[in-house]
N, C-alpha and C. Protein backbone atom coordinates (compact mmCIF):
# COMPACT_ATOMS: atom_id res chain seq x y z
N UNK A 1 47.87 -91.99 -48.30
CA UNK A 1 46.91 -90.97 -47.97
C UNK A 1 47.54 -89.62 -48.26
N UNK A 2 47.51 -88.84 -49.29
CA UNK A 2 47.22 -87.52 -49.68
C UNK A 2 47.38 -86.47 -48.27
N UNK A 3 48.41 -85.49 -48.09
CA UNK A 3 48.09 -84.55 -47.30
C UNK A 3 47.30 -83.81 -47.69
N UNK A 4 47.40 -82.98 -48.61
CA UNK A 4 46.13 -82.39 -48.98
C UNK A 4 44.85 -82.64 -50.21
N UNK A 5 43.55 -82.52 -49.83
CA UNK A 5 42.62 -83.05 -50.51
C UNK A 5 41.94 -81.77 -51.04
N UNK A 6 41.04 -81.75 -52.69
CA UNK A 6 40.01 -80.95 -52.64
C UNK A 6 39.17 -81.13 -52.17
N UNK A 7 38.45 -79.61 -51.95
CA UNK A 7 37.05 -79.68 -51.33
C UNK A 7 36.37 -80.76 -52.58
N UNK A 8 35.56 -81.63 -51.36
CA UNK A 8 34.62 -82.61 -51.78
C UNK A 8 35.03 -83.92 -52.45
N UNK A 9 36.50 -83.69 -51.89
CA UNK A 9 37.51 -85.18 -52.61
C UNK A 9 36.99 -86.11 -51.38
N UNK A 10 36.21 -87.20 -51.67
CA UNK A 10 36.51 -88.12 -50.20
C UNK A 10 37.05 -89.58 -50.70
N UNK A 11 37.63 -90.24 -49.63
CA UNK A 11 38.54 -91.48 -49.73
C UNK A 11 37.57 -92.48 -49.20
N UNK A 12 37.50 -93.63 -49.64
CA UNK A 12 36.81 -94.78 -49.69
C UNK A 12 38.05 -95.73 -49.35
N UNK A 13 37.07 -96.10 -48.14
CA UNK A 13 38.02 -96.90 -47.20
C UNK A 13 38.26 -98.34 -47.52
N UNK A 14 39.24 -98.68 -48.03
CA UNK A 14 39.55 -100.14 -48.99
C UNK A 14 40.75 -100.57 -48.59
N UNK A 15 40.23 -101.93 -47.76
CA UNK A 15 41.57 -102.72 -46.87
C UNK A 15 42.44 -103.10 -47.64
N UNK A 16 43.84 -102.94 -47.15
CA UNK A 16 45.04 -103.46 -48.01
C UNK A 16 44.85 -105.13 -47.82
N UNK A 17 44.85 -105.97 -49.18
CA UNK A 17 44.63 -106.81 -49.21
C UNK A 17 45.70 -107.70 -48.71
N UNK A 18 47.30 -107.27 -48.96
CA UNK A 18 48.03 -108.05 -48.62
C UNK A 18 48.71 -108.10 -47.26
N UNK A 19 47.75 -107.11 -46.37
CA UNK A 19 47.63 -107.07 -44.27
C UNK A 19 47.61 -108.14 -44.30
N UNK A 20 46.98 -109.32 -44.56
CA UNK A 20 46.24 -110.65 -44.23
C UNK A 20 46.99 -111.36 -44.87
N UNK A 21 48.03 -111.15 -45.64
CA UNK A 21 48.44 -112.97 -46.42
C UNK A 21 49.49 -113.29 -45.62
N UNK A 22 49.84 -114.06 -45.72
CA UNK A 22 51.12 -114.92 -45.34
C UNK A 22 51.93 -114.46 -45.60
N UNK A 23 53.11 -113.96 -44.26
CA UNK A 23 54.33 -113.46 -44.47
C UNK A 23 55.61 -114.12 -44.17
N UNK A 24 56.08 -115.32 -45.51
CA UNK A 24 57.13 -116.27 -44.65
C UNK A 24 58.81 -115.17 -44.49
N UNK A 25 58.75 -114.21 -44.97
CA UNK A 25 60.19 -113.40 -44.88
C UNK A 25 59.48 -113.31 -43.22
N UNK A 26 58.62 -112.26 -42.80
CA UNK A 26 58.59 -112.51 -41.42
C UNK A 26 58.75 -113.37 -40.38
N UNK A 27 58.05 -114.56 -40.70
CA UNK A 27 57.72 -115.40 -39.78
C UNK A 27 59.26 -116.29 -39.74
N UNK A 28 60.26 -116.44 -40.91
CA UNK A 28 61.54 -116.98 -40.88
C UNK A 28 62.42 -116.21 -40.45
N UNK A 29 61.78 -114.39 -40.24
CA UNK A 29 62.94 -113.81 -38.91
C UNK A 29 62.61 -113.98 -37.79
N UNK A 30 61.28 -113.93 -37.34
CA UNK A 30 61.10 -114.37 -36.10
C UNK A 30 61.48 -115.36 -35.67
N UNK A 31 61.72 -117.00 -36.61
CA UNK A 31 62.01 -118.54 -36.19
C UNK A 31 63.07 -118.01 -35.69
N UNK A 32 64.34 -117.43 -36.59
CA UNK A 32 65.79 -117.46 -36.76
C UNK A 32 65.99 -116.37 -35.42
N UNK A 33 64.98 -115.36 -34.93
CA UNK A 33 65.09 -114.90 -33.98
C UNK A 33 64.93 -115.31 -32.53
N UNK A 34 63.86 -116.31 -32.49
CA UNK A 34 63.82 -117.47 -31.21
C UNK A 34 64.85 -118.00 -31.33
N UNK A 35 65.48 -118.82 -32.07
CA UNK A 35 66.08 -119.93 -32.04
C UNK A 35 67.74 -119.30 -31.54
N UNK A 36 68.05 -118.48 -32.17
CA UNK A 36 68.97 -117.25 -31.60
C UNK A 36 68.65 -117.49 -29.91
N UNK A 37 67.94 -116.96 -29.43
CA UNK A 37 67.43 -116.29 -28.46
C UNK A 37 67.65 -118.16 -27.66
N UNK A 38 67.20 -119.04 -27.72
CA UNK A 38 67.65 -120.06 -27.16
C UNK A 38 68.78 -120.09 -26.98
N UNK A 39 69.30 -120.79 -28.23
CA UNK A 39 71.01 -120.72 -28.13
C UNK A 39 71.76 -120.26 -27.15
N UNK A 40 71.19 -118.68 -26.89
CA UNK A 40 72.23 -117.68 -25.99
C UNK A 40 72.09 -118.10 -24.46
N UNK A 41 70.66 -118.50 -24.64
CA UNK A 41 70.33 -118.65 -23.01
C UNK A 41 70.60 -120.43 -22.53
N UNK A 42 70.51 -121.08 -23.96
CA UNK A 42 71.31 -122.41 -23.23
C UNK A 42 72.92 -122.05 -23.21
N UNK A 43 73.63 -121.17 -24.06
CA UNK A 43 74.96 -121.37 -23.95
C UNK A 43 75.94 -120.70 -22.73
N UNK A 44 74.73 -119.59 -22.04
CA UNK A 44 75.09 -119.22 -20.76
C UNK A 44 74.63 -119.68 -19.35
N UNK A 45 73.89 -121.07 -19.69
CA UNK A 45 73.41 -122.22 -18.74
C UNK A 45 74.41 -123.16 -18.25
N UNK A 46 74.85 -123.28 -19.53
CA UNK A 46 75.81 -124.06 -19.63
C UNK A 46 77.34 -124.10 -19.50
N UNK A 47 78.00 -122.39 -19.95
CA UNK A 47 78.96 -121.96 -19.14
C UNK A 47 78.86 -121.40 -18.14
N UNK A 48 78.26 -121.87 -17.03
CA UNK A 48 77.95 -120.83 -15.61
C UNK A 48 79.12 -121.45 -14.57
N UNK A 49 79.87 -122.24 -14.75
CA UNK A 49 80.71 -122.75 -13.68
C UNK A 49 82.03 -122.18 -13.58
N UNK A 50 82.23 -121.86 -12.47
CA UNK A 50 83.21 -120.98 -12.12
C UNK A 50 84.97 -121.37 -12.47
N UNK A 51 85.81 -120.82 -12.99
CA UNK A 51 87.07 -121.19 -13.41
C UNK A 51 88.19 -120.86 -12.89
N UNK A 52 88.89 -121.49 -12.33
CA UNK A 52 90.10 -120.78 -11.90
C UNK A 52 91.11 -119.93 -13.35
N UNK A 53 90.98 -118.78 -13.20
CA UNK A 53 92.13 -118.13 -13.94
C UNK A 53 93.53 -117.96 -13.80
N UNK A 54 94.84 -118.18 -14.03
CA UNK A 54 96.24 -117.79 -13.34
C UNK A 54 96.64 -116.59 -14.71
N UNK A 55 97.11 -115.81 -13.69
CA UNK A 55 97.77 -114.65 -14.01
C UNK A 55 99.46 -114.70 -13.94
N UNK A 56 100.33 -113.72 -14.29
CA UNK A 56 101.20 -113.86 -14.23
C UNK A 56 101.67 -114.08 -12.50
N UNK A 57 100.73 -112.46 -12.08
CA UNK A 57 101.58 -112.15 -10.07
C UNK A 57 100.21 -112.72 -9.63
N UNK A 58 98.87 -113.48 -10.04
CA UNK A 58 97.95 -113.82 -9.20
C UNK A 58 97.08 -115.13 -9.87
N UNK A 59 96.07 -115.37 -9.34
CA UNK A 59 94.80 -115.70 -9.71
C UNK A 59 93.72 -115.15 -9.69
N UNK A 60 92.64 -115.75 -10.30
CA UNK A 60 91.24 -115.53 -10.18
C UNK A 60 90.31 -116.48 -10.23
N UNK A 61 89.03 -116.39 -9.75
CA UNK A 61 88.07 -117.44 -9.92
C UNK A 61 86.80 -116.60 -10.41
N UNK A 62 86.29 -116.87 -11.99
CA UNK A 62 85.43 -116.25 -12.55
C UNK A 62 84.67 -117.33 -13.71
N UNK A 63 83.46 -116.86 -12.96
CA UNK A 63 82.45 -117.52 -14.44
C UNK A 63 82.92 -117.77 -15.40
N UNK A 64 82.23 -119.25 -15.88
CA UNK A 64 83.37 -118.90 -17.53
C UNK A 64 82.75 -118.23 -18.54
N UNK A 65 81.36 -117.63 -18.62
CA UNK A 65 80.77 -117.16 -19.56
C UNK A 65 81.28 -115.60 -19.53
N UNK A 66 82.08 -115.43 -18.61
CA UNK A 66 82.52 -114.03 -18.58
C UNK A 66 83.58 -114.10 -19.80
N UNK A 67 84.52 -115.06 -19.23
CA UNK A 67 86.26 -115.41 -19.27
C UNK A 67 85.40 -115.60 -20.94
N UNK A 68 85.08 -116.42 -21.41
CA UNK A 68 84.51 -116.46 -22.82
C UNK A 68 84.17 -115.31 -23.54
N UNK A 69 83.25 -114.32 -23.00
CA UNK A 69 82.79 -113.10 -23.44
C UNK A 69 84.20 -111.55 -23.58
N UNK A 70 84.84 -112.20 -22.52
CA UNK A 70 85.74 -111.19 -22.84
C UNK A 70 86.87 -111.48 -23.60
N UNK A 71 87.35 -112.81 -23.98
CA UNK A 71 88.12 -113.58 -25.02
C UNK A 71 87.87 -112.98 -26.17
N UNK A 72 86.30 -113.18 -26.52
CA UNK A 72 85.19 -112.64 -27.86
C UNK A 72 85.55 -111.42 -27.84
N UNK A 73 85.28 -110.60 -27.19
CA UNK A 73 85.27 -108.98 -26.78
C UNK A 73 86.82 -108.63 -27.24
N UNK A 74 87.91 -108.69 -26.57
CA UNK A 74 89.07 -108.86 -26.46
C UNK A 74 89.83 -109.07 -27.96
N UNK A 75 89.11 -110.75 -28.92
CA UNK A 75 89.43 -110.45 -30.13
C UNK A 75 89.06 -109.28 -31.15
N UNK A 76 87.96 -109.64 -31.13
CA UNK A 76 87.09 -108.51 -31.85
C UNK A 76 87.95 -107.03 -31.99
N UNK A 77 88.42 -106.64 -31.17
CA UNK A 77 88.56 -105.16 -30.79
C UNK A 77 89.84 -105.22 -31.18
N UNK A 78 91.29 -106.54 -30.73
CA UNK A 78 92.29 -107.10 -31.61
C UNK A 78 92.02 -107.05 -33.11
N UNK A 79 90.99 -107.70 -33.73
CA UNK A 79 91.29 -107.05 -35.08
C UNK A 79 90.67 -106.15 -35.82
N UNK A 80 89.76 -105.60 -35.24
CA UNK A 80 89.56 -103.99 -35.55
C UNK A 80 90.66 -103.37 -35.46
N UNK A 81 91.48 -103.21 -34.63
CA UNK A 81 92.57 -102.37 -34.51
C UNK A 81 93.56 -102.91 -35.67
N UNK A 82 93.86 -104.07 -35.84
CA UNK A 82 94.89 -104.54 -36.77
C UNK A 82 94.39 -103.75 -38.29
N UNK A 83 93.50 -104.39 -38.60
CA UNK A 83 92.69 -104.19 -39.63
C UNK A 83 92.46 -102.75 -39.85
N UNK A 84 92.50 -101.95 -39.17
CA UNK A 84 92.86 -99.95 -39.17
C UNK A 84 94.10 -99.70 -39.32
N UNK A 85 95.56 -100.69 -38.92
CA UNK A 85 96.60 -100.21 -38.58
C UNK A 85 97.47 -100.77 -40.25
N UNK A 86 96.54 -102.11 -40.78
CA UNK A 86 96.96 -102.22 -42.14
C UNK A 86 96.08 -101.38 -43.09
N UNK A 87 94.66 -100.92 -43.12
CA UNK A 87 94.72 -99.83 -44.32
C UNK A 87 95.17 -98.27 -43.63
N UNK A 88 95.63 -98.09 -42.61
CA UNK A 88 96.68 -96.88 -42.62
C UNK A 88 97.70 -97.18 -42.94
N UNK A 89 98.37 -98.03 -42.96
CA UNK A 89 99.79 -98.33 -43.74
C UNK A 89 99.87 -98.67 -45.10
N UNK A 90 99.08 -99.21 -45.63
CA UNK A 90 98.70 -99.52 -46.96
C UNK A 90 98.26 -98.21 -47.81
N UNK A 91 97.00 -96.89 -47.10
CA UNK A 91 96.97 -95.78 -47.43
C UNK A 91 97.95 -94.74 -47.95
N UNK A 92 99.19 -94.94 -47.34
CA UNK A 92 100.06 -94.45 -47.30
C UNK A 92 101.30 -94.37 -48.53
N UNK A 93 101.21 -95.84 -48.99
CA UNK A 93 101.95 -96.11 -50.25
C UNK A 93 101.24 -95.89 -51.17
């Protein structure tokens, strides 16, 4: 649609034909998006039981979907940092 029109230009209202067809790129993000969306909620069903942790001077008793999430968390952020600390050293030569 044109921001500006001449006087006595008018637009004839003509449905986009392809609103209505079949959209499998959509409808295979949405599957891949449920099915996601299960996964997460059976896999934190299923780690909900509580774990004893030992520490060096203690213990703990924590969910294991935590103790899991922060393992994940914990690596992640382990090699981001690595992975910065070799192309700054590599930059360098």
């Amino acid at each position: 649609m044109p921001l500006f029109r001449r006087r006595g230009e008018t637009e004839t209202a003509v449905p986009h034909e392809g609103f209505r067809e079949w959209q499998p790129r959509l409808y295979a993000k949405l599957l891949v998006l449920a099915v996601t969306i299960a996964y997460v909620v059976g896999f934190v069903l299923e780690n909900d039981k509580n774990v004893k942790v030992r520490f060096v001077f203690g213990s703990s008793r924590v969910s294991l979907i935590w103790l899991i999430l922060l393992s994940l968390a914990l690596g992640v952020l382990g090699g981001v940092l690595l992975s910065q600390l070799y192309r700054h050293r590599h930059r360098r030569h």
